[in-house]
N, C-alpha and C. Protein backbone atom coordinates (compact mmCIF):
# COMPACT_ATOMS: atom_id res chain seq x y z
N UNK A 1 -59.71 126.76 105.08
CA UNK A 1 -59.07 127.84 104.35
C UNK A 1 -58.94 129.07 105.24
N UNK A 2 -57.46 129.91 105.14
CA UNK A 2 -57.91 130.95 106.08
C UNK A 2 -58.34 132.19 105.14
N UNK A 3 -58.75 133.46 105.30
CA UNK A 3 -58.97 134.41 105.28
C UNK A 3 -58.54 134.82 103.81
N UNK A 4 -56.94 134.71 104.10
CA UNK A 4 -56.12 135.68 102.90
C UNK A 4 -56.71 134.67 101.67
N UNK A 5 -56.54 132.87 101.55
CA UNK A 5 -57.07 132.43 100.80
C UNK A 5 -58.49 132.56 100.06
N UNK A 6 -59.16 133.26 100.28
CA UNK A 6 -60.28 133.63 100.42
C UNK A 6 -60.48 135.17 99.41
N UNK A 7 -59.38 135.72 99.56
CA UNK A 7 -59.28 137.03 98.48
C UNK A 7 -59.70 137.03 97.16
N UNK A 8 -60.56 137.54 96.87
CA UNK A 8 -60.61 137.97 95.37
C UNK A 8 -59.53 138.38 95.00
N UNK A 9 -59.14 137.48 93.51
CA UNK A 9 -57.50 137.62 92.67
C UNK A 9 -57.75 137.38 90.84
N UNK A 10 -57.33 138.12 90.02
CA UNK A 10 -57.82 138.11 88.94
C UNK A 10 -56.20 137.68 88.07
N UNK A 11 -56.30 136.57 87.45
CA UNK A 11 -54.49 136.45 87.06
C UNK A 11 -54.48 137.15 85.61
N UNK A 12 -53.23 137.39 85.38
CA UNK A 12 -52.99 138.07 84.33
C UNK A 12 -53.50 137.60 82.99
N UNK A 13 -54.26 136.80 82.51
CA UNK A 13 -54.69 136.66 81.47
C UNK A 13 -56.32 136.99 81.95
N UNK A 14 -56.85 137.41 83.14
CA UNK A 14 -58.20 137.85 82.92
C UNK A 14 -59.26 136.78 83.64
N UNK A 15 -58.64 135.86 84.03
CA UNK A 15 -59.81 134.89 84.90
C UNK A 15 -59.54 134.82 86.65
N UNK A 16 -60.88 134.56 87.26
CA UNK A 16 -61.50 134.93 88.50
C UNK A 16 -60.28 133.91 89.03
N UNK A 17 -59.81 134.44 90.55
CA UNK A 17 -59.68 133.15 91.16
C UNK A 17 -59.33 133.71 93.02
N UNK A 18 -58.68 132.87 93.29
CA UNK A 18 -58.24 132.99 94.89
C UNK A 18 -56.79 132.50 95.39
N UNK A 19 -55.96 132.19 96.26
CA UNK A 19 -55.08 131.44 97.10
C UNK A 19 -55.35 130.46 97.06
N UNK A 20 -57.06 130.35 97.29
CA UNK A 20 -57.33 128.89 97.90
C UNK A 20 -57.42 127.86 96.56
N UNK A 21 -56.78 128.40 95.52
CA UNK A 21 -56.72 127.90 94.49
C UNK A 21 -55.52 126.93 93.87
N UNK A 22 -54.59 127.49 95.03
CA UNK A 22 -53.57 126.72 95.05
C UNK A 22 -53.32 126.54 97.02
N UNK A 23 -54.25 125.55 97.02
CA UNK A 23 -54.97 125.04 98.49
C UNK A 23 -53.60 124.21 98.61
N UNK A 24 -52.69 123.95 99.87
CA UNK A 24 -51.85 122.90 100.28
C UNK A 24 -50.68 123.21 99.80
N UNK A 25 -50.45 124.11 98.76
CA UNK A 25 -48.88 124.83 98.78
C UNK A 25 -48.13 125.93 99.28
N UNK A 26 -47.09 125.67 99.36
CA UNK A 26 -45.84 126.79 99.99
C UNK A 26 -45.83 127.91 99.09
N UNK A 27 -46.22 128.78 99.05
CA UNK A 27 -46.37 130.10 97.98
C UNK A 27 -45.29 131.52 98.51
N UNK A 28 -44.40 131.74 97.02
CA UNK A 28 -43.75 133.04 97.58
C UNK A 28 -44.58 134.21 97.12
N UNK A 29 -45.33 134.87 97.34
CA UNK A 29 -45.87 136.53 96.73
C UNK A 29 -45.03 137.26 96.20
N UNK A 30 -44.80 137.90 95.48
CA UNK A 30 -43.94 138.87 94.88
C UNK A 30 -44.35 139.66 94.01
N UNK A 31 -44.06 141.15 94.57
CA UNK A 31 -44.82 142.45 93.81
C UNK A 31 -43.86 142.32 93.05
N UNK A 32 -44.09 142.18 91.15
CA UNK A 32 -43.03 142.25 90.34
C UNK A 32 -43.37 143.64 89.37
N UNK A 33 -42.31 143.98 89.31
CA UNK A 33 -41.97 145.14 88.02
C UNK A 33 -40.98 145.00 86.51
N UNK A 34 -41.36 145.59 85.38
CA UNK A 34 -40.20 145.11 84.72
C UNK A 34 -39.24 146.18 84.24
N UNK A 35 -39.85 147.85 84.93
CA UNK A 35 -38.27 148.18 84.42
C UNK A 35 -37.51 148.36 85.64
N UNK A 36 -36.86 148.11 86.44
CA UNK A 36 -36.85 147.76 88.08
C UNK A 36 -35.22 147.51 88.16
N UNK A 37 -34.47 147.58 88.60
CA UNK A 37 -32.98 147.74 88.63
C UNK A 37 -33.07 145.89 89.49
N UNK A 38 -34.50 145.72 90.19
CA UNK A 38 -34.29 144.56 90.47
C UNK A 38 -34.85 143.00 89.28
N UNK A 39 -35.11 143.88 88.39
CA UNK A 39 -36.28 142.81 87.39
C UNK A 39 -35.63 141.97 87.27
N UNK A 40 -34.16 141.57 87.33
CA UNK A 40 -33.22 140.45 86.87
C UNK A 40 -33.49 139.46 88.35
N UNK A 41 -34.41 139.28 89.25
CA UNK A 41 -34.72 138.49 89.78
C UNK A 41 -36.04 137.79 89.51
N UNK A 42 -36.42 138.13 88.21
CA UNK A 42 -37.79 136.93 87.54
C UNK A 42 -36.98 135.95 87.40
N UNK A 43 -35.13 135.96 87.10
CA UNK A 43 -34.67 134.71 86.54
C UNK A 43 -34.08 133.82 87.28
N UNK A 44 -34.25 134.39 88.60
CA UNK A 44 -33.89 133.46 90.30
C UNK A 44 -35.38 133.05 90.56
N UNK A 45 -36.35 133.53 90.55
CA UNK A 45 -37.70 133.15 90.92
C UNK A 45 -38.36 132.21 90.33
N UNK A 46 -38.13 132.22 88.38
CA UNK A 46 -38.88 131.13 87.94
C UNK A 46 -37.85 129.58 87.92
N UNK A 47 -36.47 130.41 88.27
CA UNK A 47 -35.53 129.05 89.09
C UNK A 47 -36.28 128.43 90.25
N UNK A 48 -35.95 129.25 91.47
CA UNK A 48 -37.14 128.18 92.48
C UNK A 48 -38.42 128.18 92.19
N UNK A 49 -39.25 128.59 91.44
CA UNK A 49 -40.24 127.89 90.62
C UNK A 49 -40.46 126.38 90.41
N UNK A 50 -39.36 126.52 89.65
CA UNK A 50 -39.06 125.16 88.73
C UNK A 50 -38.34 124.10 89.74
N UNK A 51 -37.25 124.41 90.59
CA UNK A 51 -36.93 123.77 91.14
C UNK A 51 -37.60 122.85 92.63
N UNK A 52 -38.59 123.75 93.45
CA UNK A 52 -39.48 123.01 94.07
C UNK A 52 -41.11 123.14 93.51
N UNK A 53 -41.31 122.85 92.24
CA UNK A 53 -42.76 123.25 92.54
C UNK A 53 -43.05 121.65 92.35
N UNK A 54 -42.58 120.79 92.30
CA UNK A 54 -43.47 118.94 92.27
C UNK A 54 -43.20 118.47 93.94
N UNK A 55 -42.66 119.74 94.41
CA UNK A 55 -42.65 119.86 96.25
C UNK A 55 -43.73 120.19 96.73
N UNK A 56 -44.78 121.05 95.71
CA UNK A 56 -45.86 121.73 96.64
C UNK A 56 -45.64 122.90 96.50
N UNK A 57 -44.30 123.75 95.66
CA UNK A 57 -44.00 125.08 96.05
C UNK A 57 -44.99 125.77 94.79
N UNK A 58 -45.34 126.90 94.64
CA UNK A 58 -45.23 128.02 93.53
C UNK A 58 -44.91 129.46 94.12
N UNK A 59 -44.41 130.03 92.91
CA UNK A 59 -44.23 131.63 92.87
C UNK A 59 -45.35 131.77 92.37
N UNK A 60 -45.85 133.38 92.60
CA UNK A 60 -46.87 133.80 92.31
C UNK A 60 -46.57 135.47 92.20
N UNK A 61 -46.51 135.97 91.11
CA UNK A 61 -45.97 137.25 90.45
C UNK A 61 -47.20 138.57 90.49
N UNK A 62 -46.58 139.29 91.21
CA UNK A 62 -48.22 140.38 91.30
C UNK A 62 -47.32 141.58 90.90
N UNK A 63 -47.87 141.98 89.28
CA UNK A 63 -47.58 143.44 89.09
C UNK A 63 -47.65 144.84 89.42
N UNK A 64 -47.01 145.61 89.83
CA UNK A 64 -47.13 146.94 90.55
C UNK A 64 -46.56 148.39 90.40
N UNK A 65 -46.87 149.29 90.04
CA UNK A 65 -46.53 150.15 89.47
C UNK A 65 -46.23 151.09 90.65
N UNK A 66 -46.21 151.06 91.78
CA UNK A 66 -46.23 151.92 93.13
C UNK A 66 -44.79 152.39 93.38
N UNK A 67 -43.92 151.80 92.48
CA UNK A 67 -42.67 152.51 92.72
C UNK A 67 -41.79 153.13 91.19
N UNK A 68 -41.83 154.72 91.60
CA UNK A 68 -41.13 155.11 90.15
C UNK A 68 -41.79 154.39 88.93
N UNK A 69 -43.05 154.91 89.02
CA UNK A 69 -43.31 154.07 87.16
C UNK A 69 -42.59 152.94 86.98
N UNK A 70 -42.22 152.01 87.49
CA UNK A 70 -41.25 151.04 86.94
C UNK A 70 -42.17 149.86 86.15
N UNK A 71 -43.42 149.73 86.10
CA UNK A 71 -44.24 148.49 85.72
C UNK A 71 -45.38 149.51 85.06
N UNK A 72 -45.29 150.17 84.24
CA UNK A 72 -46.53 151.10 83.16
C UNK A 72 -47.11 150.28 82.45
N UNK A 73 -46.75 148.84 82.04
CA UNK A 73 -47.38 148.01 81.10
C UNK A 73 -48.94 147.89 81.38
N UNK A 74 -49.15 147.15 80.59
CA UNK A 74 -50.68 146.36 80.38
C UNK A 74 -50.52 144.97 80.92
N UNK A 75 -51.38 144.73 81.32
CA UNK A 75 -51.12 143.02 81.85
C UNK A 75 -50.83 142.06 80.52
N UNK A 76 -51.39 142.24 79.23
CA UNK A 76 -50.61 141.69 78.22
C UNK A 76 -49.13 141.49 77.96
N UNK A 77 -49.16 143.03 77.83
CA UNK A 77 -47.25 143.68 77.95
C UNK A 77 -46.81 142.90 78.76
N UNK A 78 -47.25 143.33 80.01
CA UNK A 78 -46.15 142.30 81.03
C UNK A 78 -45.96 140.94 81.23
N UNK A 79 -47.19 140.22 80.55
CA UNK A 79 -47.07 138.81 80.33
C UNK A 79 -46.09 138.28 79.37
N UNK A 80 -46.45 139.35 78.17
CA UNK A 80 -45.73 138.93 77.01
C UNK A 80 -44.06 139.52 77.25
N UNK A 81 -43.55 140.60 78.35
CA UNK A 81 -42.34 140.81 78.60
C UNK A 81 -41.63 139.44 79.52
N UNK A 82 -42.32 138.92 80.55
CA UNK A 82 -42.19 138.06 81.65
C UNK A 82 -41.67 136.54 80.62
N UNK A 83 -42.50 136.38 79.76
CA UNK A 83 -41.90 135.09 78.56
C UNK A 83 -41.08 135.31 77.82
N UNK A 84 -41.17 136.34 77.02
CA UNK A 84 -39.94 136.47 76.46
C UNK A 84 -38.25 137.13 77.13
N UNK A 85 -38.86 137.20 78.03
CA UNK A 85 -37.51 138.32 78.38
C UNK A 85 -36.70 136.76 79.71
N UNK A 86 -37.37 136.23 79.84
CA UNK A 86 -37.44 135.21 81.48
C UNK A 86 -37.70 134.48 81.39
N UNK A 87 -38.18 133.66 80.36
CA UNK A 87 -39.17 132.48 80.25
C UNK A 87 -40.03 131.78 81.32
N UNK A 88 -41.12 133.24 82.33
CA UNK A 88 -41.33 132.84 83.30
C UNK A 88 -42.46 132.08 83.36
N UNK A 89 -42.69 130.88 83.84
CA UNK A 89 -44.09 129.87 84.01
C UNK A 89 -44.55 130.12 84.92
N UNK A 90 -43.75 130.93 86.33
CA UNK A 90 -44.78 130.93 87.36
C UNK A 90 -46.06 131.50 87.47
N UNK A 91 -46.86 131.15 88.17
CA UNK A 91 -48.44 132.20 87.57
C UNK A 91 -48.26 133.87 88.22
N UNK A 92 -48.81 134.47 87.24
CA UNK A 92 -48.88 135.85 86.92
C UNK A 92 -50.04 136.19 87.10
N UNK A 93 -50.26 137.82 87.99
CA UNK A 93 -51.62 138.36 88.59
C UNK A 93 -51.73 139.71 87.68
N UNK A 94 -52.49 140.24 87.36
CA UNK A 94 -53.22 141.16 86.99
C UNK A 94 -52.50 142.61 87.91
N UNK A 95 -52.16 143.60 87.59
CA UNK A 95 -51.66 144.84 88.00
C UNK A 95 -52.30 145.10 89.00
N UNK A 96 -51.97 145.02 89.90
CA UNK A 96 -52.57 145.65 91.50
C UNK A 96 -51.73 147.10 92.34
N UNK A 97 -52.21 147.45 93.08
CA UNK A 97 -51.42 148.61 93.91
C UNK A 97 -51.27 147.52 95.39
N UNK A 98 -50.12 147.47 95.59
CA UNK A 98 -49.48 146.98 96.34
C UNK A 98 -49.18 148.28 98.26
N UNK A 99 -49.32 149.29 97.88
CA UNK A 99 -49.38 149.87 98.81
C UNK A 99 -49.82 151.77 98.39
N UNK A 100 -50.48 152.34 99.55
CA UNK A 100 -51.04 153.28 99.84
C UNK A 100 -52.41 153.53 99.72
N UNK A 101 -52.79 155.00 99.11
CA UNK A 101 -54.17 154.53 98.46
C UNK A 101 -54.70 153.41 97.68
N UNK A 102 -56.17 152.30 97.76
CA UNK A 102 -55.86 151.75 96.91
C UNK A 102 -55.44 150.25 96.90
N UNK A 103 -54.56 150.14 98.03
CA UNK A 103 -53.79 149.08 98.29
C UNK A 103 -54.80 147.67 97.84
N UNK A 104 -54.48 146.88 97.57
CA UNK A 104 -55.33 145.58 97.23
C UNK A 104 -55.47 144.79 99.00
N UNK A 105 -56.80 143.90 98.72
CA UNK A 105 -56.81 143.28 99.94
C UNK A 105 -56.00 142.05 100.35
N UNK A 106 -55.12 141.94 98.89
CA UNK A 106 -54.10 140.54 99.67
C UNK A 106 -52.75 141.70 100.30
N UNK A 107 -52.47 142.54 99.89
CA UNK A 107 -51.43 143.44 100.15
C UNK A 107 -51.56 143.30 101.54
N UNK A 108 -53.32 144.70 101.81
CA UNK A 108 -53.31 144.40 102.91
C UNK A 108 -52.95 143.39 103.77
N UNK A 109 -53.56 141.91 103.72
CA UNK A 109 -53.48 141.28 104.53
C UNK A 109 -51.86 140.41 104.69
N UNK A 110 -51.21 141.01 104.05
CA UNK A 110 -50.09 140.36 103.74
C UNK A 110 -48.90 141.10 104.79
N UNK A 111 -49.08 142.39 104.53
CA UNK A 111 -48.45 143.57 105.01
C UNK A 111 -48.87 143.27 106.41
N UNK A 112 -50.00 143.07 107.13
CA UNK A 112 -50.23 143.58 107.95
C UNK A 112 -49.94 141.95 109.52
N UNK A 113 -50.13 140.87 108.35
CA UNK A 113 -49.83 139.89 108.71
C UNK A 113 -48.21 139.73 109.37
N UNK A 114 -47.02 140.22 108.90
CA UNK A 114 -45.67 140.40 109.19
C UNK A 114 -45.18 141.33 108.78
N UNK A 115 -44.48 142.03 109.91
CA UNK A 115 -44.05 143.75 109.97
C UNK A 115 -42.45 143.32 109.42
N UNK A 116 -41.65 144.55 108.93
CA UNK A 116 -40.54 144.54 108.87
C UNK A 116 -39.87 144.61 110.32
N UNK A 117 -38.64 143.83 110.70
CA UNK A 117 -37.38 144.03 111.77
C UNK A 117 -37.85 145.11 112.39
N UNK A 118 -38.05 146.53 111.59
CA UNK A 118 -38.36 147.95 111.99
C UNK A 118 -39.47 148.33 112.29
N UNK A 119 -40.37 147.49 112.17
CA UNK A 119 -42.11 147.58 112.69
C UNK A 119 -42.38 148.10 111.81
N UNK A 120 -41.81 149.07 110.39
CA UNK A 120 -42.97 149.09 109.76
C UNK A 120 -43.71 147.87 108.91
N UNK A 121 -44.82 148.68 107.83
CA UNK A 121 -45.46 147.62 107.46
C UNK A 121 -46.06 147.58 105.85
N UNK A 122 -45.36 148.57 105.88
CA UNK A 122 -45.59 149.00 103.94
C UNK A 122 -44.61 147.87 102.97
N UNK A 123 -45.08 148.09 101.88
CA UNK A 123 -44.05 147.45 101.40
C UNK A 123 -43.32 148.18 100.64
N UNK A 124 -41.34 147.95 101.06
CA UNK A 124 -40.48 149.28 100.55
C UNK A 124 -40.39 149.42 99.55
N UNK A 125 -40.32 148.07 98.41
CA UNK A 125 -39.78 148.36 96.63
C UNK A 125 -40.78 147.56 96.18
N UNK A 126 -40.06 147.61 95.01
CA UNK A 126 -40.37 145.68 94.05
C UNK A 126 -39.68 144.81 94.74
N UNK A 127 -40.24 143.92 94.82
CA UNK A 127 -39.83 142.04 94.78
C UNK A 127 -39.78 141.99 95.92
N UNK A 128 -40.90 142.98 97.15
CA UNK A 128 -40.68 142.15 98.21
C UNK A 128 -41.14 141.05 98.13
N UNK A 129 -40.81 140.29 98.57
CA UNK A 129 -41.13 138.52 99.00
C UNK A 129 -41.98 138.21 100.40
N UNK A 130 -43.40 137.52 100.01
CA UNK A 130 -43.89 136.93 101.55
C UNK A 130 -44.05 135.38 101.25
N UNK A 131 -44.29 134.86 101.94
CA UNK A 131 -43.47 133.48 101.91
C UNK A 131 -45.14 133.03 103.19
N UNK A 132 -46.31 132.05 102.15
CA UNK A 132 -47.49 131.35 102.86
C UNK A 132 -47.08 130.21 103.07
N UNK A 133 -47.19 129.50 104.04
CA UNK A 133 -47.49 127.82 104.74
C UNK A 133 -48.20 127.42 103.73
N UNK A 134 -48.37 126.05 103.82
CA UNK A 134 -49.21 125.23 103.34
C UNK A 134 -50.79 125.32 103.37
N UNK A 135 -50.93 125.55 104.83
CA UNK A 135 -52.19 125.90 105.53
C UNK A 135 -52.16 127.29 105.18
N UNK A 136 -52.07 128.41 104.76
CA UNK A 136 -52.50 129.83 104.33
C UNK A 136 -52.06 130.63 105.31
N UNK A 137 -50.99 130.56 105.92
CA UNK A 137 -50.90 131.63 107.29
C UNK A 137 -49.09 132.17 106.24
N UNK A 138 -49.16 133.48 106.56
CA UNK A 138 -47.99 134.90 106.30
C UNK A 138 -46.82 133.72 107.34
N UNK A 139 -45.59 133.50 106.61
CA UNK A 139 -44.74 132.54 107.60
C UNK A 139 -43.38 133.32 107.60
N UNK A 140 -43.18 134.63 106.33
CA UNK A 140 -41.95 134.87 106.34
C UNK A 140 -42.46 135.92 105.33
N UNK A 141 -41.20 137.03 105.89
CA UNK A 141 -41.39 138.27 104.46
C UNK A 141 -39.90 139.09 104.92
N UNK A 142 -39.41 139.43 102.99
CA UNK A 142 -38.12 139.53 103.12
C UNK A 142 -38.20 140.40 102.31
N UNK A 143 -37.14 141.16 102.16
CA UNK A 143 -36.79 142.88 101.68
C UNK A 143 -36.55 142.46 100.10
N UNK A 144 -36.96 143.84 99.26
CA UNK A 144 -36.65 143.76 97.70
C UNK A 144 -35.14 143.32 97.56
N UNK A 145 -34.21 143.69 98.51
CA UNK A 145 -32.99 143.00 98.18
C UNK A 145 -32.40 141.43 98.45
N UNK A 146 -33.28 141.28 99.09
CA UNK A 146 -33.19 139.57 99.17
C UNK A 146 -33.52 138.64 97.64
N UNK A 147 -32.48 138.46 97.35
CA UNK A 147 -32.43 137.40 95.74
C UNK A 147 -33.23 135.91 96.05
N UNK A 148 -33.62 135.74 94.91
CA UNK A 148 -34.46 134.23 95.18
C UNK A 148 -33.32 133.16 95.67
N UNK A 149 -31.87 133.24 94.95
CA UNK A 149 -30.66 132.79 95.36
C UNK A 149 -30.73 132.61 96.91
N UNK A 150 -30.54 133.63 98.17
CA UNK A 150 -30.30 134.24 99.50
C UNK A 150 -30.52 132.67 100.32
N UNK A 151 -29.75 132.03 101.01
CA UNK A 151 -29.50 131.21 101.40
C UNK A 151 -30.83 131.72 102.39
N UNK A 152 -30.89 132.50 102.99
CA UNK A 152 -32.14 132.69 104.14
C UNK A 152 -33.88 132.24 103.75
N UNK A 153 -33.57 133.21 102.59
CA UNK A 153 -35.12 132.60 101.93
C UNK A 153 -34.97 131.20 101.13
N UNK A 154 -34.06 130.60 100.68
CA UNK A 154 -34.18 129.32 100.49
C UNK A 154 -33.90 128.16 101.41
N UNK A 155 -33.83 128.93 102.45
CA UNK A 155 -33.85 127.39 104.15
C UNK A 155 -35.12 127.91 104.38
N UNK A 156 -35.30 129.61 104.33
CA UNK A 156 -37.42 129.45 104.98
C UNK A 156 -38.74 128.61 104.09
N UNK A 157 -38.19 128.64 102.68
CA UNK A 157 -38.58 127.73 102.09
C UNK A 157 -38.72 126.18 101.88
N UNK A 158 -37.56 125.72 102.32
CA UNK A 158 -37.49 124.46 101.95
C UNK A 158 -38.27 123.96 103.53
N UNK A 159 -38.06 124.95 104.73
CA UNK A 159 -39.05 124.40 105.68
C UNK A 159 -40.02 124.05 106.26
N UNK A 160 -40.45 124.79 105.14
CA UNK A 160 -42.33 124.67 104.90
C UNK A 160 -42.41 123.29 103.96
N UNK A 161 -41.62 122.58 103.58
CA UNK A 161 -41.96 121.78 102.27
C UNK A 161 -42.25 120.61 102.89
């Protein structure tokens, strides 16, 4: 197991867990929000969800409020917005701070694991996307405007599979 698998992670209904919990799959990360000009990409995400996860794939949804108030909910709220609004199955994390003060330690290690084109290393919006190997190593990370659709992130995906 490497490192990041190894993180303390609490999912949105309230129980302990890790990465290494979903040991041997292709995992996308995604800081999600729901009032977000991008939120209409839970319904591209729990698409490739559904479409590779008997591949080995899952999404994995981490709530974040670090930009413009856009995610004020309760981890209830946002569970119960994420089903009804998306009918999303992918697993759902517990409200974290995704960057600055604060930052959580998968952020960190996520962020720090692959820089943007521009060297930095924050993360700019909602829905950035990082994209784990099988084996637990940072393999790819793509901008809040990259759609789960984006022909780029669905060839970096299917190459890990």
């Amino acid at each position: 197991m490497t490192a990041i698998q190894d993180i303390p992670l609490r999912t949105i209904s309230g129980d302990e867990t890790t990465l290494g919990a979903f040991g041997g799959q292709v995992l996308l990360v995604v800081n999600v929000a729901s009032r977000c000009g991008l939120t209409p990409q839970y319904d591209g995400l729990e698409k490739l969800h559904e479409r590779y996860r008997d591949r080995g794939f899952s999404v994995l949804g981490f709530p974040a409020d670090d930009f413009g108030r856009q995610e004020p909910g309760t981890d209830e709220e946002i569970a119960e917005f994420c089903r009804s609004t998306f009918s999303v199955e992918f697993p759902m994390f517990s409200k974290i701070v995704v960057k600055g003060a604060g930052q959580h330690p998968l952020y960190a290690a996520l962020t720090s694991a692959v820089a943007h084109e521009d060297g930095s290393t924050d993360v700019q919006w909602n829905f950035e996307k990082f994209l784990i190997s099988r084996d637990g190593e940072v393999v790819g990370r793509f901008a809040p405007g990259v759609t789960p659709e984006d022909e780029t992130l669905v060839e970096a995906i299917q190459n890990q599979l």
